[in-house]
N, C-alpha and C. Protein backbone atom coordinates (compact mmCIF):
# COMPACT_ATOMS: atom_id res chain seq x y z
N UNK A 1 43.16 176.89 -110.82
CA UNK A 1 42.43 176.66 -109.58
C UNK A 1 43.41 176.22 -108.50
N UNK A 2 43.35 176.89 -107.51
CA UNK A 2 43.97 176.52 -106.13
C UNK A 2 43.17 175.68 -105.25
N UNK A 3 44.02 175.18 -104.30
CA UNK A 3 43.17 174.35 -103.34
C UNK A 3 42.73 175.50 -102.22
N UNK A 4 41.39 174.98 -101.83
CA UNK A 4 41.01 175.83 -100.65
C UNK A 4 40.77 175.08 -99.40
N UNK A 5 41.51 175.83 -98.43
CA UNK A 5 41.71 177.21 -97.97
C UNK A 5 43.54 177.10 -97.86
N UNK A 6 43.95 178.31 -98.34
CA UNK A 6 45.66 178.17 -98.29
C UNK A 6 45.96 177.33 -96.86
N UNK A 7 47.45 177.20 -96.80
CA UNK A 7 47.78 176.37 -96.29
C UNK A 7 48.90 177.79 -95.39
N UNK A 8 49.30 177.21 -93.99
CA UNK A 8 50.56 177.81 -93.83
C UNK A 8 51.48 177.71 -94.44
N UNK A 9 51.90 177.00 -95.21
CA UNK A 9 52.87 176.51 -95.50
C UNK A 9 53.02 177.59 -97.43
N UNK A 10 51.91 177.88 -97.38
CA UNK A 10 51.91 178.84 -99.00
C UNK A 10 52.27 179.79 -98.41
N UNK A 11 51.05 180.50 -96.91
CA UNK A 11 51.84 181.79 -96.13
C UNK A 11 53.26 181.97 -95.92
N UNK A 12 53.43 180.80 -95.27
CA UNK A 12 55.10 181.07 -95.25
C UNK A 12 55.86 181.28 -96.16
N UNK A 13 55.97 180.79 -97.76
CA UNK A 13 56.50 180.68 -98.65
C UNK A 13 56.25 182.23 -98.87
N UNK A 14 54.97 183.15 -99.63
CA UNK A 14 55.17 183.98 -99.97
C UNK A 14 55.29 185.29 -99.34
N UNK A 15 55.20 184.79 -98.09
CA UNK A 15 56.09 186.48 -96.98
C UNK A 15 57.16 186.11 -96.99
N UNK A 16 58.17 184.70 -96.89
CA UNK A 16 58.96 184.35 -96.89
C UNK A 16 59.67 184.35 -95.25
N UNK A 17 58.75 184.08 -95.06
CA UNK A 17 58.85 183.88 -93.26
C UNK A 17 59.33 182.22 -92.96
N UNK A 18 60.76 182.40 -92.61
CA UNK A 18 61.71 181.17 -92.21
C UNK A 18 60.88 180.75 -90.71
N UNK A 19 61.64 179.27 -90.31
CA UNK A 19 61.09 178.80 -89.18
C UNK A 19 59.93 178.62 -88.68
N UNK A 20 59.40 178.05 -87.45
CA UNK A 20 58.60 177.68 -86.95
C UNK A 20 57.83 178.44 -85.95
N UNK A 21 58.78 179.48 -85.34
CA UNK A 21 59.14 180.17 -84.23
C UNK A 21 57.46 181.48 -84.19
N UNK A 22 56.80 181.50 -84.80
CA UNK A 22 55.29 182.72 -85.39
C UNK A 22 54.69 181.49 -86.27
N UNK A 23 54.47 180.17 -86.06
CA UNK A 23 53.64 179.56 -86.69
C UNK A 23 51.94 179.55 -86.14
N UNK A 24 52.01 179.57 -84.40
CA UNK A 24 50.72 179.40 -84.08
C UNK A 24 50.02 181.16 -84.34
N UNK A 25 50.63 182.29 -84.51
CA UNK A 25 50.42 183.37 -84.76
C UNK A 25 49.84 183.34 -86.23
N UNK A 26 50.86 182.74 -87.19
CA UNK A 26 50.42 182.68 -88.58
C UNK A 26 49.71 182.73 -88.65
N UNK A 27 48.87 181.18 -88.32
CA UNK A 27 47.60 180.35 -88.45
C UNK A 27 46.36 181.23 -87.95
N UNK A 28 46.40 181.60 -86.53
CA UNK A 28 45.18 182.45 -86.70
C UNK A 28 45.23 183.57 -87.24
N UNK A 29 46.30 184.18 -88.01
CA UNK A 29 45.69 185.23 -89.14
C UNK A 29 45.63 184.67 -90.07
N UNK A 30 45.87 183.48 -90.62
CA UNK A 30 45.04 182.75 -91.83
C UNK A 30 44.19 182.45 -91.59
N UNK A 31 43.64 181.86 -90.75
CA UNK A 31 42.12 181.46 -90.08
C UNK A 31 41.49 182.49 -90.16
N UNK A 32 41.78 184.05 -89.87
CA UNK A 32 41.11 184.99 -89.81
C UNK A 32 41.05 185.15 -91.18
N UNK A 33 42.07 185.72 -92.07
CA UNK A 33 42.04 185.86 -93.06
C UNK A 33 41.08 184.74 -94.60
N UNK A 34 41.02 183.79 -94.18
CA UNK A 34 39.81 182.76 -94.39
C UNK A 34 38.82 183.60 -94.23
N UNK A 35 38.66 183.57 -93.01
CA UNK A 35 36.94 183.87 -92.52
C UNK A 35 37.00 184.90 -93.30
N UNK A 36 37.49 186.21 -93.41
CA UNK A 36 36.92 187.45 -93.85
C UNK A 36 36.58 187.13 -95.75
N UNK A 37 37.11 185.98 -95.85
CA UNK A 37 37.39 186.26 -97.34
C UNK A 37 36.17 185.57 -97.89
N UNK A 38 35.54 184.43 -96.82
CA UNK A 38 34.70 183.70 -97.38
C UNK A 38 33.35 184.19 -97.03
N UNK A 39 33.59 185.29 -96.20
CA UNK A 39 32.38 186.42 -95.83
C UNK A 39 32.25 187.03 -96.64
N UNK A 40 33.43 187.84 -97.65
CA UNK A 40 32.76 188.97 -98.49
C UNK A 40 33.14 189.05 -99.79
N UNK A 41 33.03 187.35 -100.10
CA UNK A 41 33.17 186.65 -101.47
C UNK A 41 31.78 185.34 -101.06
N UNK A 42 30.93 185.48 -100.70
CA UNK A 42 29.92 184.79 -100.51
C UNK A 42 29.84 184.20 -101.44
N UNK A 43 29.43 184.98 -102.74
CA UNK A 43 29.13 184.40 -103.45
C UNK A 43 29.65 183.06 -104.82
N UNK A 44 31.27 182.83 -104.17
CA UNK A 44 31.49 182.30 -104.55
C UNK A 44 31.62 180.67 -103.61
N UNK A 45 31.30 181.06 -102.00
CA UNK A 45 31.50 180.01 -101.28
C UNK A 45 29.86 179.74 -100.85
N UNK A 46 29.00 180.22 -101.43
CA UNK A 46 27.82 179.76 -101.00
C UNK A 46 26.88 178.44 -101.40
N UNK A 47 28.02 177.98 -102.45
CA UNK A 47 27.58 176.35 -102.79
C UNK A 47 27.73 175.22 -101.70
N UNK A 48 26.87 175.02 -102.00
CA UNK A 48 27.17 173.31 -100.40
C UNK A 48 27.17 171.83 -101.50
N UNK A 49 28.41 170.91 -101.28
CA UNK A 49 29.18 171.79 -100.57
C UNK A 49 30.37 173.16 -100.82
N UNK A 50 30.89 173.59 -100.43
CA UNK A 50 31.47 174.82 -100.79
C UNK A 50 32.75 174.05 -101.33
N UNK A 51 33.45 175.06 -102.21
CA UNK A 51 34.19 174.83 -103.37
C UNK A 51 35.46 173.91 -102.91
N UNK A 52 36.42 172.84 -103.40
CA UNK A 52 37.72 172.54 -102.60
C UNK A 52 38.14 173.48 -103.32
N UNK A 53 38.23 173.86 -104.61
CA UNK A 53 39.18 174.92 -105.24
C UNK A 53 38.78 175.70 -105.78
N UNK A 54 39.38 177.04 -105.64
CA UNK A 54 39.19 178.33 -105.99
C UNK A 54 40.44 178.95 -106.68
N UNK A 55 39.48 180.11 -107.80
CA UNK A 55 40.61 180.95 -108.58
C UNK A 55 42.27 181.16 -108.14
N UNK A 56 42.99 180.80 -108.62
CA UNK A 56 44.25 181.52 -108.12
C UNK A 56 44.48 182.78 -107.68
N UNK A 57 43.65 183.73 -107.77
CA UNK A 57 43.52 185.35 -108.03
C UNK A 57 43.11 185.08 -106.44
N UNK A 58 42.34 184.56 -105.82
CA UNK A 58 41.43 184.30 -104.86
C UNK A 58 42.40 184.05 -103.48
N UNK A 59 42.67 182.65 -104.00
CA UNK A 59 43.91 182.26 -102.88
C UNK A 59 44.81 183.13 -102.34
N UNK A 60 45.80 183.29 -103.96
CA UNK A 60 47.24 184.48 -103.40
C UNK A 60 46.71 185.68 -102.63
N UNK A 61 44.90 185.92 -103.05
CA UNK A 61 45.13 187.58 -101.89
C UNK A 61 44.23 187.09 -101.02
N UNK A 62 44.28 185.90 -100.41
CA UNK A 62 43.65 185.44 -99.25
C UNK A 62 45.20 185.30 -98.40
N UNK A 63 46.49 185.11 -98.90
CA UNK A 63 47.58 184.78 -98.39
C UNK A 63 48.23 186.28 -98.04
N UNK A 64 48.06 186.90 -99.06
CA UNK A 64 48.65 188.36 -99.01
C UNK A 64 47.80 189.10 -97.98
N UNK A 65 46.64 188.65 -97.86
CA UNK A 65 46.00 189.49 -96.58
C UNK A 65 46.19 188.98 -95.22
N UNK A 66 46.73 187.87 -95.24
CA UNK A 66 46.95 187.38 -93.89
C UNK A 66 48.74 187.49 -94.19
N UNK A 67 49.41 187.75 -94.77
CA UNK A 67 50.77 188.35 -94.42
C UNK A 67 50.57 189.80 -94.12
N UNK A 68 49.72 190.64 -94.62
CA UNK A 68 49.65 191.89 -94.49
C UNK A 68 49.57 192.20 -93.02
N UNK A 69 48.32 191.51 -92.55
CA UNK A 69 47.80 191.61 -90.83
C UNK A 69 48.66 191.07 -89.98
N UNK A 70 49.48 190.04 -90.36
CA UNK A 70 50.88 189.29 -89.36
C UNK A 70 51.94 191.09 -89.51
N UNK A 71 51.89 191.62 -90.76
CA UNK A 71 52.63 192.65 -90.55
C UNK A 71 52.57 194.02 -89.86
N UNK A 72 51.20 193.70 -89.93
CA UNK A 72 50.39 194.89 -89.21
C UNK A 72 50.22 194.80 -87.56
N UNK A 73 50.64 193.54 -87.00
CA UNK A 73 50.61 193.54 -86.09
C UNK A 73 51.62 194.44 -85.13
N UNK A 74 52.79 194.69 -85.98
CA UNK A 74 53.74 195.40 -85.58
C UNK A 74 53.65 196.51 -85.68
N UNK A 75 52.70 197.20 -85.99
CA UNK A 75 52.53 198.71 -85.92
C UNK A 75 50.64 199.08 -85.77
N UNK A 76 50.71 198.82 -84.27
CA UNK A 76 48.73 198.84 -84.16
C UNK A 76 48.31 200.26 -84.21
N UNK A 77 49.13 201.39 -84.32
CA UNK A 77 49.06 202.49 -84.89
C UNK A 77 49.17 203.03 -86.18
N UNK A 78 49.11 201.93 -87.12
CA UNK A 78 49.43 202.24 -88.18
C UNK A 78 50.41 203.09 -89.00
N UNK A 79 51.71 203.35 -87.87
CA UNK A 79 52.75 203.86 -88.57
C UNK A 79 53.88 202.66 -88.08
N UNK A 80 55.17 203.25 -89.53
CA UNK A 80 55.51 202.50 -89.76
C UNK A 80 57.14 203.43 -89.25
N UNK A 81 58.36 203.33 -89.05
CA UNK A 81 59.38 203.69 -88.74
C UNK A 81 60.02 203.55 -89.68
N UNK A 82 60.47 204.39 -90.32
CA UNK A 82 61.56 204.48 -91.81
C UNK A 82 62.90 204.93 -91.37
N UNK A 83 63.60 204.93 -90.40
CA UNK A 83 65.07 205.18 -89.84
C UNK A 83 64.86 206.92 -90.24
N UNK A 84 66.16 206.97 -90.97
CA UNK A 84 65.99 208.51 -91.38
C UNK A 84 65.18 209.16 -92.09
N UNK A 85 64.02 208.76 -92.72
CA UNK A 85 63.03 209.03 -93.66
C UNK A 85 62.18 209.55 -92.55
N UNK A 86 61.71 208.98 -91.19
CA UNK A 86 60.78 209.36 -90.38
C UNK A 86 59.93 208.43 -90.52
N UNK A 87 58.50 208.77 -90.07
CA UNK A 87 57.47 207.56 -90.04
C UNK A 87 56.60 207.93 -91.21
N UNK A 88 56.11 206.51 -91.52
CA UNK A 88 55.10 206.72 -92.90
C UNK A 88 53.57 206.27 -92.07
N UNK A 89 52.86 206.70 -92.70
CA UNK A 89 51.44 206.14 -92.43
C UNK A 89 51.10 204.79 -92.81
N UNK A 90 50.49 203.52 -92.43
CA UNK A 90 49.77 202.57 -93.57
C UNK A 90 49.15 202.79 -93.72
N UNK A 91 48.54 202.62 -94.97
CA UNK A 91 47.06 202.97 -95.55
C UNK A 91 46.01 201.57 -95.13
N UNK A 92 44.85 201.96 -94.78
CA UNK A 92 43.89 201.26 -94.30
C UNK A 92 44.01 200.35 -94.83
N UNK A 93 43.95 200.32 -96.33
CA UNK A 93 43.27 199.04 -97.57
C UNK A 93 44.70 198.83 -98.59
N UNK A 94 44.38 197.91 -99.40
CA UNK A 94 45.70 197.52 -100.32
C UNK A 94 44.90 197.26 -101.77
N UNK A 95 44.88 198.19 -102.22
CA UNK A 95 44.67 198.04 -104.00
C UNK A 95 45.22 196.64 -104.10
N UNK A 96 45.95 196.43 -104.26
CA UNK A 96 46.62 194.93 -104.65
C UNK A 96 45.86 194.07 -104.38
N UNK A 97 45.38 193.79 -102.77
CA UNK A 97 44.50 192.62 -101.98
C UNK A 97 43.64 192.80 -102.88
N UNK A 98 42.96 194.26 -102.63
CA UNK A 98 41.46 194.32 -103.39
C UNK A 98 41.64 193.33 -104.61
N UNK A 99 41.97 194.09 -105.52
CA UNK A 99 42.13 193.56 -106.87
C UNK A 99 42.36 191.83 -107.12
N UNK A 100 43.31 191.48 -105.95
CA UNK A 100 43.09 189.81 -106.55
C UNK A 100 41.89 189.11 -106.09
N UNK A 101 41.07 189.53 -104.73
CA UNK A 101 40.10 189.50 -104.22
C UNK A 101 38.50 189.53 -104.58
N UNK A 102 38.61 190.46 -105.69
CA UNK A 102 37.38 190.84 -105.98
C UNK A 102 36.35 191.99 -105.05
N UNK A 103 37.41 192.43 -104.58
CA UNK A 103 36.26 193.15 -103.00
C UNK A 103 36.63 194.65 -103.20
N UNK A 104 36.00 195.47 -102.57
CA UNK A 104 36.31 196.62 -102.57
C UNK A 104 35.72 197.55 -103.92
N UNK A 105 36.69 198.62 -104.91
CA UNK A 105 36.12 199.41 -106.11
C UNK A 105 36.32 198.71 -107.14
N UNK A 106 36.96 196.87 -106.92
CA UNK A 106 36.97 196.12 -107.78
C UNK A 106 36.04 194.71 -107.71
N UNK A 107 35.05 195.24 -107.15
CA UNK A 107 33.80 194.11 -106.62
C UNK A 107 32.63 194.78 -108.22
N UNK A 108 32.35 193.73 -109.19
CA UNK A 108 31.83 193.91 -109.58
C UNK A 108 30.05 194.23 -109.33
N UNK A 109 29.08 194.83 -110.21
CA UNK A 109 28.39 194.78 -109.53
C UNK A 109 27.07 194.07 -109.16
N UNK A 110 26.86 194.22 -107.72
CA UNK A 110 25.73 193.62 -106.98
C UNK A 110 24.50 193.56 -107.02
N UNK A 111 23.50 192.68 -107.48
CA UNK A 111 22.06 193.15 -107.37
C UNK A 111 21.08 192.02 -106.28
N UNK A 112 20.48 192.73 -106.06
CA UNK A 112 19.75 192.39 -104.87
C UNK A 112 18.70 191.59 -104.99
């Protein structure tokens, strides 16, 4: 179990983003990255009060999705510049996020 909600300070560690210099940037894509996570994992934050700690699986791709979007900020076209390779596409979604997340074709299933 991790503590919730990551910290900058985990963001920073696992993009491995030195300095101070993109900290107030960080934060609101962790803040964002929060919000989206505790939106479409309801069901694990819908206890009051809501959880201090959550799965490890949970956290790291709450961190990995807010490094992803700090990275994405640099290409709002979704391509990416490979020098001599040319440009690559990003792909919308990240199997990886999904999967530690629970969201996406790895969201078990829902009943109503």
């Amino acid at each position: 179990m991790r503590q919730w909600p990551p910290t900058l300070g985990e963001l920073k560690a696992d993009a491995q983003i030195p300095g101070t210099g993109d900290d107030a940037v960080l934060q609101s894509v962790l803040d964002a990255a929060v919000s989206v996570v505790e939106r479409v994992r309801a069901d694990v934050f819908r206890a009051d009060p809501p959880p201090a700690e959550v799965p490890a699986d949970l956290s790291l791709g709450t961190v990995r999705l807010a490094a992803r979007e700090f990275a994405r900020r640099r290409s709002p076209e979704a391509l990416i510049d490979m020098g001599e390779l040319g440009s690559a596409r990003i792909p919308s979604f990240d199997p990886d996020i999904e999967r530690l997340l629970g969201i996406g074709r790895f969201r078990g299933p829902v009943f109503a």
